[in-house]
PDB file of N, CA and C in Angstrom:
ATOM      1  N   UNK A   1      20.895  22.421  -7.347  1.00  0.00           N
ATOM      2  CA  UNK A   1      19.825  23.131  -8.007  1.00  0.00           C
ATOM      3  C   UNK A   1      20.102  24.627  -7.919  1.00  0.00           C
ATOM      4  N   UNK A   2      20.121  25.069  -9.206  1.00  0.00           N
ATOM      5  CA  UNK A   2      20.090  26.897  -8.996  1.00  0.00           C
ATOM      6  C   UNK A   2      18.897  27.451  -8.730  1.00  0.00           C
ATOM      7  N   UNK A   3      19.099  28.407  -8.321  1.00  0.00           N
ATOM      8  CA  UNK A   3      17.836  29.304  -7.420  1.00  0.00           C
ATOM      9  C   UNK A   3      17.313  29.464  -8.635  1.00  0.00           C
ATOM     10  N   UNK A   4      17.329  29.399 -10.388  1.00  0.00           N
ATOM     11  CA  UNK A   4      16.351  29.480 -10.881  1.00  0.00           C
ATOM     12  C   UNK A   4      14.940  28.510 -11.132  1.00  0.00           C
ATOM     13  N   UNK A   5      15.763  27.372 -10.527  1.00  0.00           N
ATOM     14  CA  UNK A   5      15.172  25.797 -11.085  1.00  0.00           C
ATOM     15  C   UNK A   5      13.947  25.249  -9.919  1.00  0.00           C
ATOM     16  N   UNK A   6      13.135  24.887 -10.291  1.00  0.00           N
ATOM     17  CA  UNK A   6      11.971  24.093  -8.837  1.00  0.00           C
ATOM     18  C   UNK A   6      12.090  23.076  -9.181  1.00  0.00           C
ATOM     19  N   UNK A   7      12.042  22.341  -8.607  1.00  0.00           N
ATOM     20  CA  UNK A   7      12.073  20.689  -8.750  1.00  0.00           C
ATOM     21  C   UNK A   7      10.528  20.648  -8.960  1.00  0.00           C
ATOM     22  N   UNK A   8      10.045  19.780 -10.279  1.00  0.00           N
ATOM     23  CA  UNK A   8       8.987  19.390 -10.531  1.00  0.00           C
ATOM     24  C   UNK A   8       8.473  18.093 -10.034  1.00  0.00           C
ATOM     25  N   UNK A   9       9.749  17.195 -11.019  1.00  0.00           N
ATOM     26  CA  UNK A   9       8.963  15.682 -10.594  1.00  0.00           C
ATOM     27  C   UNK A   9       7.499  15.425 -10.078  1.00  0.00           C
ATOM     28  N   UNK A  10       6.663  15.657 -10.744  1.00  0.00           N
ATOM     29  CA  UNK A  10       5.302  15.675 -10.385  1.00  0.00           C
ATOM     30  C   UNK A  10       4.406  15.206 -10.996  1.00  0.00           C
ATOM     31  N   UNK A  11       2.904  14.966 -10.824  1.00  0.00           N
ATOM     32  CA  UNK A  11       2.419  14.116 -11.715  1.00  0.00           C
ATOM     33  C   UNK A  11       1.260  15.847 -12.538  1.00  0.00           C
ATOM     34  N   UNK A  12       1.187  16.167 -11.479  1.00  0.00           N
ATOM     35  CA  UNK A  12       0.618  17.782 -11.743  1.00  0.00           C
ATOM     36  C   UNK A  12       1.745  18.770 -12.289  1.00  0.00           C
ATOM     37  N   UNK A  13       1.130  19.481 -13.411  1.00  0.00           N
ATOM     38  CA  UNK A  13       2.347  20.543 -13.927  1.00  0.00           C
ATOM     39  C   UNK A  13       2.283  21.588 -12.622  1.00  0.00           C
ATOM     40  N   UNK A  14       3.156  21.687 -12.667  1.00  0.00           N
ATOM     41  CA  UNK A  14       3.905  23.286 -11.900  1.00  0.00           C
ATOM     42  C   UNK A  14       2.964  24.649 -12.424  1.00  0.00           C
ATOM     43  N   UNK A  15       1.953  25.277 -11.813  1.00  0.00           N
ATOM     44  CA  UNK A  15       1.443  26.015 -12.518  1.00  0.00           C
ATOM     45  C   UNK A  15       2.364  27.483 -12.622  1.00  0.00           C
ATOM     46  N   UNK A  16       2.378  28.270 -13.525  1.00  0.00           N
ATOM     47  CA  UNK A  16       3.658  29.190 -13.391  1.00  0.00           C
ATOM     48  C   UNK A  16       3.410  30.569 -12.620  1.00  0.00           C
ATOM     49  N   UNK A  17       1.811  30.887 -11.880  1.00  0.00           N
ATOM     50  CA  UNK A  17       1.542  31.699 -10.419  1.00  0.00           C
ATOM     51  C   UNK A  17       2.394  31.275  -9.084  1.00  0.00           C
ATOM     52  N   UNK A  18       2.326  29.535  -9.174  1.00  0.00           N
ATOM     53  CA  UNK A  18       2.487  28.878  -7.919  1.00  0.00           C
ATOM     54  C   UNK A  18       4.202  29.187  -8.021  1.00  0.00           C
ATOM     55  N   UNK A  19       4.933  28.419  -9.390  1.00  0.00           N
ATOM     56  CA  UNK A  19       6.296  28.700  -9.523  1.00  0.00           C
ATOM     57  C   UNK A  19       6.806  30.013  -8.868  1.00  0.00           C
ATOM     58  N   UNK A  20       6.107  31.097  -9.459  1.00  0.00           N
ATOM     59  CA  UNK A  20       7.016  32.365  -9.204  1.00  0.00           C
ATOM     60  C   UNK A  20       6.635  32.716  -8.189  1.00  0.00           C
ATOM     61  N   UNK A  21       5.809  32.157  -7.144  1.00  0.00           N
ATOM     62  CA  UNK A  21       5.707  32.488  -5.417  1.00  0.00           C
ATOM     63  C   UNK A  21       6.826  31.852  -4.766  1.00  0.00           C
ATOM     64  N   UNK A  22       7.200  30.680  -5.728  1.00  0.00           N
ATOM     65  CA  UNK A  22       7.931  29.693  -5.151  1.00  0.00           C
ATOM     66  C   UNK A  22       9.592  30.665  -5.036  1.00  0.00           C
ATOM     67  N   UNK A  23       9.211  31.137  -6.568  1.00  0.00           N
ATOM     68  CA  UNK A  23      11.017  31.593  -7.030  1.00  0.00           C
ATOM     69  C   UNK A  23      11.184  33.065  -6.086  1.00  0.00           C
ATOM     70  N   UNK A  24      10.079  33.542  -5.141  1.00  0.00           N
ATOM     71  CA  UNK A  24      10.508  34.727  -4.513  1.00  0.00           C
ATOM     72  C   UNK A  24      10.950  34.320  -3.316  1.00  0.00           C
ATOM     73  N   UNK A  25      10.495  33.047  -2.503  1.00  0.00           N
ATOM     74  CA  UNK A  25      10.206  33.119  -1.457  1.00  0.00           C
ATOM     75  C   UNK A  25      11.687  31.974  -1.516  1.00  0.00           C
ATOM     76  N   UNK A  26      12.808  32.520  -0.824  1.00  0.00           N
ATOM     77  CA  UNK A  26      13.581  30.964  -0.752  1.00  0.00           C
ATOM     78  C   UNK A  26      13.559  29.983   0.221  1.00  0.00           C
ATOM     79  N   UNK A  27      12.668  30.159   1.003  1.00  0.00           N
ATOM     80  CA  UNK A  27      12.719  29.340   2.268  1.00  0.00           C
ATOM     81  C   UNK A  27      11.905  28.661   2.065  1.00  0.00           C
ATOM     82  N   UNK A  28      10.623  28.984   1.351  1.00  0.00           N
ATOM     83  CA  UNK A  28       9.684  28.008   1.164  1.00  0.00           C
ATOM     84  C   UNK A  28      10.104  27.007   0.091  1.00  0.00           C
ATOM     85  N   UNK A  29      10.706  28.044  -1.282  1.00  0.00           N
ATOM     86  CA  UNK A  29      11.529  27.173  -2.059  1.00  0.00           C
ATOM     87  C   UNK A  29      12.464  26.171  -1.365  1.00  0.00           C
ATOM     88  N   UNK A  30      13.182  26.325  -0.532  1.00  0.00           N
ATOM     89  CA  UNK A  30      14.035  25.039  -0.319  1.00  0.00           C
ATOM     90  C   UNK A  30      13.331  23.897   0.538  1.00  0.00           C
ATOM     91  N   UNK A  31      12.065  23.964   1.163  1.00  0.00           N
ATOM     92  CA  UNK A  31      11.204  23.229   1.724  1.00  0.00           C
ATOM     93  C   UNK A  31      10.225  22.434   0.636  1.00  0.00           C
ATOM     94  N   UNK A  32      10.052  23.077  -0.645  1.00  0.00           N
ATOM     95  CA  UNK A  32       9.669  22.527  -1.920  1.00  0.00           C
ATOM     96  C   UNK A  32      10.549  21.245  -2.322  1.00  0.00           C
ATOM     97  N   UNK A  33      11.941  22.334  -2.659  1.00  0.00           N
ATOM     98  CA  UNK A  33      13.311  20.811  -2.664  1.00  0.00           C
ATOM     99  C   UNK A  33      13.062  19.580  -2.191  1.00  0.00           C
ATOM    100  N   UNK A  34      12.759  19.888  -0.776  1.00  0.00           N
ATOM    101  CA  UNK A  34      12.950  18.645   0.211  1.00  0.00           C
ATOM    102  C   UNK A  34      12.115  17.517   0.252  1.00  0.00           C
ATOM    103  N   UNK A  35      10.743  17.703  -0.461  1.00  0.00           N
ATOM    104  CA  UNK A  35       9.365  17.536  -0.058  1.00  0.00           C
ATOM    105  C   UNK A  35       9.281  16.610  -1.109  1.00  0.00           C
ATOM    106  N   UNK A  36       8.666  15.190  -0.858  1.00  0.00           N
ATOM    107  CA  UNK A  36       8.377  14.269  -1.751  1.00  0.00           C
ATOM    108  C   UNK A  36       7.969  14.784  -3.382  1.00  0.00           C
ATOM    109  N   UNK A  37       7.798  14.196  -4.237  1.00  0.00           N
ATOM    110  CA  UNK A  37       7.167  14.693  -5.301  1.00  0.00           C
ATOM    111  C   UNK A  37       5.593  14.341  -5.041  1.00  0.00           C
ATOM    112  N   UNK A  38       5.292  13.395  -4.148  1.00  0.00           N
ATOM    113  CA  UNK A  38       3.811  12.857  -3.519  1.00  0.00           C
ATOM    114  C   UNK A  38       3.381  14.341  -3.130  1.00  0.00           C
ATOM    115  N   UNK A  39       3.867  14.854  -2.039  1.00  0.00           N
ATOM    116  CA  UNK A  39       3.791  16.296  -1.318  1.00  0.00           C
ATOM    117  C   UNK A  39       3.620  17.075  -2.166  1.00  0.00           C
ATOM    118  N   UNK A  40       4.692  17.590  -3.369  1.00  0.00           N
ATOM    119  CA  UNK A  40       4.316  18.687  -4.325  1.00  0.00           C
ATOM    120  C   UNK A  40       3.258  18.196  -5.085  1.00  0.00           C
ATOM    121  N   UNK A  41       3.012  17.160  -5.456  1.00  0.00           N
ATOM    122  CA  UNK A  41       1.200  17.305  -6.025  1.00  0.00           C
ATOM    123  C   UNK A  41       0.542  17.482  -5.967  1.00  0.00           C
ATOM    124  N   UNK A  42       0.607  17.336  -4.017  1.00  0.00           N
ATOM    125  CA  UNK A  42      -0.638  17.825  -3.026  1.00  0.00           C
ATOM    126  C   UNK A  42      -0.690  18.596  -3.425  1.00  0.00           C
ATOM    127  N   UNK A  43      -0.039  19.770  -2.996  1.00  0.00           N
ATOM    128  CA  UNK A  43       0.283  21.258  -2.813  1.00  0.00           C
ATOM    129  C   UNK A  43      -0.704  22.049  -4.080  1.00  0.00           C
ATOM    130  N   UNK A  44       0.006  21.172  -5.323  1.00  0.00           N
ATOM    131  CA  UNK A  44      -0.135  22.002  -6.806  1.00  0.00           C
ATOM    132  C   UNK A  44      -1.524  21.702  -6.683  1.00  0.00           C
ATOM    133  N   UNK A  45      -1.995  20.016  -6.344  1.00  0.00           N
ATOM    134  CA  UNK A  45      -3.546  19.860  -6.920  1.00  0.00           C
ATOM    135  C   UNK A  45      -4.380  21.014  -5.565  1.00  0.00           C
ATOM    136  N   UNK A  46      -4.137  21.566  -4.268  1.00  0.00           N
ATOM    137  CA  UNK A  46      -4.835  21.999  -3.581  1.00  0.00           C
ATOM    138  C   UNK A  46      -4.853  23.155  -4.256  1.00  0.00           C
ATOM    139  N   UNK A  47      -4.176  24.184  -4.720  1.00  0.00           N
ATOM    140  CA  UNK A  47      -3.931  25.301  -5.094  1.00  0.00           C
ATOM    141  C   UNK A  47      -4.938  25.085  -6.056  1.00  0.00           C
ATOM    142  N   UNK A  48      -4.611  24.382  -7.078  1.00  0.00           N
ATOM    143  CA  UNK A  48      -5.432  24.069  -8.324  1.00  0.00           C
ATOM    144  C   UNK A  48      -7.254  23.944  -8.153  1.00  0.00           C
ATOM    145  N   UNK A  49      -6.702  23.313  -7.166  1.00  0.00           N
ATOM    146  CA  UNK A  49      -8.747  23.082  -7.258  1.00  0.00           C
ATOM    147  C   UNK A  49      -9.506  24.124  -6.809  1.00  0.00           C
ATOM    148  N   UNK A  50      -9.385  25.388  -6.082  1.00  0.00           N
ATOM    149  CA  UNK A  50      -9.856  25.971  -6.147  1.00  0.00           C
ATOM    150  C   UNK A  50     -10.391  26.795  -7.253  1.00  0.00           C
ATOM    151  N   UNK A  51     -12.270  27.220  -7.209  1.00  0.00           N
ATOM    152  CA  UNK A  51     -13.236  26.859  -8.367  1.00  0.00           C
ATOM    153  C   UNK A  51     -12.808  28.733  -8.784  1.00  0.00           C
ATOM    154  N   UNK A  52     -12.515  29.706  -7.611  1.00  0.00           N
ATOM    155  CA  UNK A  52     -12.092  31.021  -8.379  1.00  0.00           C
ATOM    156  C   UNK A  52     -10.896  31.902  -8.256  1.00  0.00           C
ATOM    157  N   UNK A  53     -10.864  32.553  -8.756  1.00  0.00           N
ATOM    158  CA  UNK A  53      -8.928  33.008  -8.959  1.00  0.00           C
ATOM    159  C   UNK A  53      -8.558  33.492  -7.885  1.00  0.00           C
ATOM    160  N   UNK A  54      -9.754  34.376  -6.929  1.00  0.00           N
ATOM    161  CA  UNK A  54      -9.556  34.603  -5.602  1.00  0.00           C
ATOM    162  C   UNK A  54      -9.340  34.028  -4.356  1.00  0.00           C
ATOM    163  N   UNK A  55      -9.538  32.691  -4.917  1.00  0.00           N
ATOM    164  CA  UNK A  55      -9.312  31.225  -4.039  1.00  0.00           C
ATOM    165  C   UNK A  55      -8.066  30.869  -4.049  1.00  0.00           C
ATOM    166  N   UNK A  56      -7.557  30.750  -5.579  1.00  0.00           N
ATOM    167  CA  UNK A  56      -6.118  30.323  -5.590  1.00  0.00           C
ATOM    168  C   UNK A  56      -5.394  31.097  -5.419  1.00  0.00           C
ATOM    169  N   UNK A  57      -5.181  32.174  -5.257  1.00  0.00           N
ATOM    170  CA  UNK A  57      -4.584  33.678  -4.929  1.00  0.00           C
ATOM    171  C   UNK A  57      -4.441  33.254  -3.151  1.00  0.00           C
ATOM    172  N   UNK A  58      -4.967  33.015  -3.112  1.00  0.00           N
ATOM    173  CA  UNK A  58      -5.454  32.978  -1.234  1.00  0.00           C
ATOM    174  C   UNK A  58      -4.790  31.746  -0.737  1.00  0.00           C
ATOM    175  N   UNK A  59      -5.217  30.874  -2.017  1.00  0.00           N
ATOM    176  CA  UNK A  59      -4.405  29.553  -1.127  1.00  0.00           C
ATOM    177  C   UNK A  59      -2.774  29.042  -1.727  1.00  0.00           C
ATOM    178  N   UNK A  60      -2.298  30.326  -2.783  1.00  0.00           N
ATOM    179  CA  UNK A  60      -0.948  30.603  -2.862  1.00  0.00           C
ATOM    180  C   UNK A  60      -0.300  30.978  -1.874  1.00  0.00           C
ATOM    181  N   UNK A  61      -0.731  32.362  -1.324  1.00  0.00           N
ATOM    182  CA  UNK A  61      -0.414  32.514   0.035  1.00  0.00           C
ATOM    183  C   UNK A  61      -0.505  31.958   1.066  1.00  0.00           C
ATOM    184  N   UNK A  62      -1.312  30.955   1.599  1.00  0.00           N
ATOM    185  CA  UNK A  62      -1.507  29.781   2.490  1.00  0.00           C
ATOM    186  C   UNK A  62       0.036  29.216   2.137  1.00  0.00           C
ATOM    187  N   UNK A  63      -0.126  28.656   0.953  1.00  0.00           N
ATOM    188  CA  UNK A  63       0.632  27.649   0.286  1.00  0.00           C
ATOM    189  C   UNK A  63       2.350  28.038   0.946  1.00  0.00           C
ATOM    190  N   UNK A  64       2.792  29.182   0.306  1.00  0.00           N
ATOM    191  CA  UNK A  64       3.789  29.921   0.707  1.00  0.00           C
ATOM    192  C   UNK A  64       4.324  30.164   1.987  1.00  0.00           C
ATOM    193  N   UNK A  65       3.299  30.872   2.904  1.00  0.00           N
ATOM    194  CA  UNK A  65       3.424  30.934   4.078  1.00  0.00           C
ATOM    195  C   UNK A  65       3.624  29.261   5.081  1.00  0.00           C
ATOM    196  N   UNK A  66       3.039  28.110   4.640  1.00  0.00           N
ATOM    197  CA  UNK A  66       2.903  26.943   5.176  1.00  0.00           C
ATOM    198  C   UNK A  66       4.528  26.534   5.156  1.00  0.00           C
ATOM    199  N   UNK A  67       4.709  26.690   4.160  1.00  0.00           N
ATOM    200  CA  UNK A  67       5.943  26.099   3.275  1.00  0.00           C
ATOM    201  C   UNK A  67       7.178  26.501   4.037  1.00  0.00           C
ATOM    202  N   UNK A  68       6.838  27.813   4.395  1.00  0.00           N
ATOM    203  CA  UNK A  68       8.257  28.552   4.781  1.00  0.00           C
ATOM    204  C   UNK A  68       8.224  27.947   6.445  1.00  0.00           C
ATOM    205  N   UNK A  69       6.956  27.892   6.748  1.00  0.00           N
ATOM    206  CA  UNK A  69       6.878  27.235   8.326  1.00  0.00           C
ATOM    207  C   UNK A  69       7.209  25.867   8.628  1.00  0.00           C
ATOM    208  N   UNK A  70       7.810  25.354   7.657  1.00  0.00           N
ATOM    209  CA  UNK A  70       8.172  23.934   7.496  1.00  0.00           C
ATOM    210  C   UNK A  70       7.512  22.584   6.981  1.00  0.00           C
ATOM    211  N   UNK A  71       5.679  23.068   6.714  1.00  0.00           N
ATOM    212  CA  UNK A  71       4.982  22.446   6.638  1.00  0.00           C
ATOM    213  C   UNK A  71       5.293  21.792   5.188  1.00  0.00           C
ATOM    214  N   UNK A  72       5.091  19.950   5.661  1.00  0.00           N
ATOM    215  CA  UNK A  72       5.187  19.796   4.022  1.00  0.00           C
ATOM    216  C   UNK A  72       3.707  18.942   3.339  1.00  0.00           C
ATOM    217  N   UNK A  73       2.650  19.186   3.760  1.00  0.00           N
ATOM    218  CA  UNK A  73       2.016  18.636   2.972  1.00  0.00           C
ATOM    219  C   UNK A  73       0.624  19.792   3.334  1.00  0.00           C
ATOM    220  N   UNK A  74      -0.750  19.904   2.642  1.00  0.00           N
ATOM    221  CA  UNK A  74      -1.610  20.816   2.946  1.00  0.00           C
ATOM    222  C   UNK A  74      -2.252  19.807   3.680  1.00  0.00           C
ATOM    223  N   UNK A  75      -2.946  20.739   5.030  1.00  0.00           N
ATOM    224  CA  UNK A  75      -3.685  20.067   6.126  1.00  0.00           C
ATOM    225  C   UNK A  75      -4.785  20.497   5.984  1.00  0.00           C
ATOM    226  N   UNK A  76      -5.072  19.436   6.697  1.00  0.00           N
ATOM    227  CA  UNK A  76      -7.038  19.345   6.562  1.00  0.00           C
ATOM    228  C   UNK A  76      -7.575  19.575   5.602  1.00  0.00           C
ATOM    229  N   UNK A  77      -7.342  18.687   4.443  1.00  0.00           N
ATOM    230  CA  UNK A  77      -7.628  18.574   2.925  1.00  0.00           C
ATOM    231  C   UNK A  77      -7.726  16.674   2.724  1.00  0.00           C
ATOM    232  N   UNK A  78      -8.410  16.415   2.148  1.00  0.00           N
ATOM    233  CA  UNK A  78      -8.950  14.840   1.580  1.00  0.00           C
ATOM    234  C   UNK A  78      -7.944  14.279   1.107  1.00  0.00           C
ATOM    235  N   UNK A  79      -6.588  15.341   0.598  1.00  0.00           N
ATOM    236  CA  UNK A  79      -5.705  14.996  -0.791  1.00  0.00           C
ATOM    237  C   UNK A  79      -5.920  14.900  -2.366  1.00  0.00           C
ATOM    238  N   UNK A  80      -5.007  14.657  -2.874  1.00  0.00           N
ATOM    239  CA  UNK A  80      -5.628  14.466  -4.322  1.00  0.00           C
ATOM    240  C   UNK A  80      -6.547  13.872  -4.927  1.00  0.00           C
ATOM    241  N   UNK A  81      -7.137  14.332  -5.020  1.00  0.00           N
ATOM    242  CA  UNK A  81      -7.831  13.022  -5.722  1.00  0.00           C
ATOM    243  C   UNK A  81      -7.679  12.061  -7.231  1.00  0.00           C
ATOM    244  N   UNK A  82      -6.435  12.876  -7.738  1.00  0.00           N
ATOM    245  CA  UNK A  82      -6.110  11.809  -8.669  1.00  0.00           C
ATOM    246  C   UNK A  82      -5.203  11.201  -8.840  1.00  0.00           C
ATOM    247  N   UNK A  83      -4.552  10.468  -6.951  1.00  0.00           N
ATOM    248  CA  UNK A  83      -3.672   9.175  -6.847  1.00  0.00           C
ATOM    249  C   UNK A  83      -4.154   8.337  -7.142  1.00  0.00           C
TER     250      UNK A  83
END
């Protein structure tokens, strides 16, 4: 995979805020790589559901920062709810 590419495989689109946190950060990016496509749905639908832009802004950075710490799925969240 080139450092331009994220692995999608997902059932959630890739939103293109979340992408380009993804495309700065490479450590979190290569922890994206690794991470089920189950995992990146989490991720996208947690980001996503938040109801204002200041939410998802906030939980990009969560998102990012988690990612690079090795974490691969969002904690203490219900999950998706549309498995």
């Amino acid at each position: 995979m080139t450092k331009k590419e994220i692995s999608t495989k997902v059932v959630h689109k890739l939103p293109t805020d979340l992408r380009q946190a993804l495309m700065k950060t490479p450590t979190a990016q290569a922890v994206w790589a690794d991470i089920t496509p189950l995992a990146r749905n989490e991720w996208i639908c947690w980001v996503t559901s938040g109801q204002k832009a200041e939410t998802r802004n906030i939980r990009i950075e969560k998102a990012i920062s988690k990612l690079k710490g090795g974490m691969r799925r969002p904690c203490c969240w219900a999950g998706c709810p549309h498995r």
